[in-house]
C-alpha atoms as a PDB file:
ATOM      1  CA  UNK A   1       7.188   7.661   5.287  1.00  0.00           C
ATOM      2  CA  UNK A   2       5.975   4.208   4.900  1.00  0.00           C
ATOM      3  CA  UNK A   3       5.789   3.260   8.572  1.00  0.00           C
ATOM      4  CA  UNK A   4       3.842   6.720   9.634  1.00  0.00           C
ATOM      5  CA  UNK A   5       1.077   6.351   5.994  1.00  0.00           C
ATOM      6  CA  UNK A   6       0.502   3.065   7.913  1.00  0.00           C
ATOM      7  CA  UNK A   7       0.182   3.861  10.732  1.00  0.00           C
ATOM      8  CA  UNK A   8      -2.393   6.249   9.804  1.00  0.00           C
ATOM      9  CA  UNK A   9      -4.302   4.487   6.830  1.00  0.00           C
ATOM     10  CA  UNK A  10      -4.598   2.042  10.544  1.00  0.00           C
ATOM     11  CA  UNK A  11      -6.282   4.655  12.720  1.00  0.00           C
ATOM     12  CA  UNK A  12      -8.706   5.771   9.892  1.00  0.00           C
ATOM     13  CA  UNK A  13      -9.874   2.045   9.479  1.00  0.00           C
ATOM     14  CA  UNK A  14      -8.872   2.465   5.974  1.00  0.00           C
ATOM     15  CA  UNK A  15      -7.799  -1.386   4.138  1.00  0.00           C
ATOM     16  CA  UNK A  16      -4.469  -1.010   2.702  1.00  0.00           C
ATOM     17  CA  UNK A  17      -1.738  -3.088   1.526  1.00  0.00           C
ATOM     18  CA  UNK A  18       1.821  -2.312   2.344  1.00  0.00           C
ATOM     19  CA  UNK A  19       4.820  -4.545   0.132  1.00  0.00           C
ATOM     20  CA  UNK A  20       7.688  -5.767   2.998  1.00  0.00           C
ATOM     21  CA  UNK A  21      10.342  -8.646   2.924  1.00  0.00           C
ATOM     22  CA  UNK A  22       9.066 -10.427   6.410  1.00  0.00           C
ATOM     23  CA  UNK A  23      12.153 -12.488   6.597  1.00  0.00           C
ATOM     24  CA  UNK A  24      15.702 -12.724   5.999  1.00  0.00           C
ATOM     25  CA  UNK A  25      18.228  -9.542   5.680  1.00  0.00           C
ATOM     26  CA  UNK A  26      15.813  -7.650   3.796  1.00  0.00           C
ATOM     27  CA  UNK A  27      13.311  -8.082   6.948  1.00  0.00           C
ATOM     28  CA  UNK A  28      10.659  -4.900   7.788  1.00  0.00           C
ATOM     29  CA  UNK A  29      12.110  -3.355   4.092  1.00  0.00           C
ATOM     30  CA  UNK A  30       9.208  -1.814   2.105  1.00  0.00           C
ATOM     31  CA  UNK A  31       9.318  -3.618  -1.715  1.00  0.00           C
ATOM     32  CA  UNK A  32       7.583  -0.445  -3.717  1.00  0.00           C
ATOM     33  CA  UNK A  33       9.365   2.204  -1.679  1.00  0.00           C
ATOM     34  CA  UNK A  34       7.203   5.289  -1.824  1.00  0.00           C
ATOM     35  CA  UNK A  35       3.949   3.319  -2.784  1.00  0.00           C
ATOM     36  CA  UNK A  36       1.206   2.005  -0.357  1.00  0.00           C
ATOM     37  CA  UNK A  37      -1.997   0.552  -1.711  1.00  0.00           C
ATOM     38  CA  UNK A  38      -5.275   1.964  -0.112  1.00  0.00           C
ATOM     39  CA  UNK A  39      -8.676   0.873  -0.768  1.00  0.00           C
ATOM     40  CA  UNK A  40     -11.201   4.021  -0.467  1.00  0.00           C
ATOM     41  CA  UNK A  41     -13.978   3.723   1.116  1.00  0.00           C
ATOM     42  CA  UNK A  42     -15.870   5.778  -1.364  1.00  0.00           C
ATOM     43  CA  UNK A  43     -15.058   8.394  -3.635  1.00  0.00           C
ATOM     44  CA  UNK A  44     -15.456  11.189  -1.189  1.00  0.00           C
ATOM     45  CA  UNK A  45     -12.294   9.747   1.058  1.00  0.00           C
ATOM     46  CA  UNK A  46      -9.432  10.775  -1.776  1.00  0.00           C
ATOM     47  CA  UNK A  47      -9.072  13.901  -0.277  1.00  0.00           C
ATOM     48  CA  UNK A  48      -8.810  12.918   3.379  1.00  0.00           C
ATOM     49  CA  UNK A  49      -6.330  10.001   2.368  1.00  0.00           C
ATOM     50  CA  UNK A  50      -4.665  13.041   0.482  1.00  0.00           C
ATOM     51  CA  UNK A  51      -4.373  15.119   3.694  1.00  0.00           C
ATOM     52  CA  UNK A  52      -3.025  11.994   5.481  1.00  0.00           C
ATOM     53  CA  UNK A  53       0.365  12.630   7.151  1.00  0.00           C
ATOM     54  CA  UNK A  54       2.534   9.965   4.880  1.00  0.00           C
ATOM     55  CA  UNK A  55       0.759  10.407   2.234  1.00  0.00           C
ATOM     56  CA  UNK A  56       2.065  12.580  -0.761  1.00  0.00           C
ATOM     57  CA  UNK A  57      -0.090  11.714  -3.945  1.00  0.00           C
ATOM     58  CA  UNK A  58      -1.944   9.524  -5.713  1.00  0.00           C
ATOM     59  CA  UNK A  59      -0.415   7.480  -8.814  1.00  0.00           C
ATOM     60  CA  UNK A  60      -2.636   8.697 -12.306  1.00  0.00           C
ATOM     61  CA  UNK A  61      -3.308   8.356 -15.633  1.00  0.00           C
ATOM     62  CA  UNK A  62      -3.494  11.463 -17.139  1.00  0.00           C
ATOM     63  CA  UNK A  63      -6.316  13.095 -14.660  1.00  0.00           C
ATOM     64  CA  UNK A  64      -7.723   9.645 -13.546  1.00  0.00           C
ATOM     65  CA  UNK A  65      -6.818   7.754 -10.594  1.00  0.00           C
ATOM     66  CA  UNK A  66      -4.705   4.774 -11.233  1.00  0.00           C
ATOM     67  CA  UNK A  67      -6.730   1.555  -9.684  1.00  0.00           C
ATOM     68  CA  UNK A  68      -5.833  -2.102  -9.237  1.00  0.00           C
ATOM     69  CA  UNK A  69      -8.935  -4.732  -8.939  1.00  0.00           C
ATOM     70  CA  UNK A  70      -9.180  -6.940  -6.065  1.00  0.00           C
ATOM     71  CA  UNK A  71      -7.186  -9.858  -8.033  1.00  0.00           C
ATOM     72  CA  UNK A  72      -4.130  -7.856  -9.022  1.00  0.00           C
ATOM     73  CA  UNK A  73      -3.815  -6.879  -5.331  1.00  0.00           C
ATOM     74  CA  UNK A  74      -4.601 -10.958  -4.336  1.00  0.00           C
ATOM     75  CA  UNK A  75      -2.137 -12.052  -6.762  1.00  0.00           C
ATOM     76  CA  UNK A  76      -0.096  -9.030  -5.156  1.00  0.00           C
ATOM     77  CA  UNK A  77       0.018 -10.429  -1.937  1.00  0.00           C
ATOM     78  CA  UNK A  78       0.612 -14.110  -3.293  1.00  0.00           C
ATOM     79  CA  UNK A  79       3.796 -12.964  -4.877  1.00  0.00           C
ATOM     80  CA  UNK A  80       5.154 -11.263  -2.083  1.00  0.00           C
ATOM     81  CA  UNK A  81       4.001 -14.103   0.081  1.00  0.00           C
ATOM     82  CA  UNK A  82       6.075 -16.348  -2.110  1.00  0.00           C
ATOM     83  CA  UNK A  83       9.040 -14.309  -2.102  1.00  0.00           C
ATOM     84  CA  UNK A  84       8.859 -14.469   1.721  1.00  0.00           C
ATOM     85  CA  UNK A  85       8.685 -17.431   2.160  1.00  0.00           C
ATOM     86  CA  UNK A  86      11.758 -18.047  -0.313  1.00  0.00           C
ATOM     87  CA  UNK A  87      13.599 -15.746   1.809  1.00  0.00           C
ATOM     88  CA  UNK A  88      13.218 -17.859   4.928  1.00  0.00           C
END
């Protein structure tokens, strides 16, 4: 359901971040199967990223959302971008 939570996290102009190998024989493969990160654009959009076909639930802790800062998700992409390019 990765491809189609994209593909709709797209149209609604939200900013996500989608894991995947770019290269090699893992190519297009999602690394966090099941997971995509979404920045909300307030606190009001939860329940129409909720409704979003693709999208099943939000990770918690307890009753609060689970959130990653801005620098996990830039040291995020760094990895991945690493392990890309390792791939190649």
């Amino acid at each position: 359901m990765e491809d189609i939570s994209e593909i709709n996290m797209n149209n609604q102009g939200f900013k996500y971040f989608l894991t995947r190998f770019l290269s090699g024989n893992q190519a297009g493969k999602v690394i966090f199967p099941g997971y995509i990160f979404i920045k909300p654009k307030t606190n009001k959009t939860f329940e129409s990223i909720q409704s979003t076909k693709g999208i099943s639930d939000f990770v918690r802790l307890g009753i609060a959302f689970a959130t990653a800062s801005d620098e996990t998700i830039y040291k995020l992409k760094k990895l991945i971008d690493v392990i890309n390019n390792r791939m190649d």
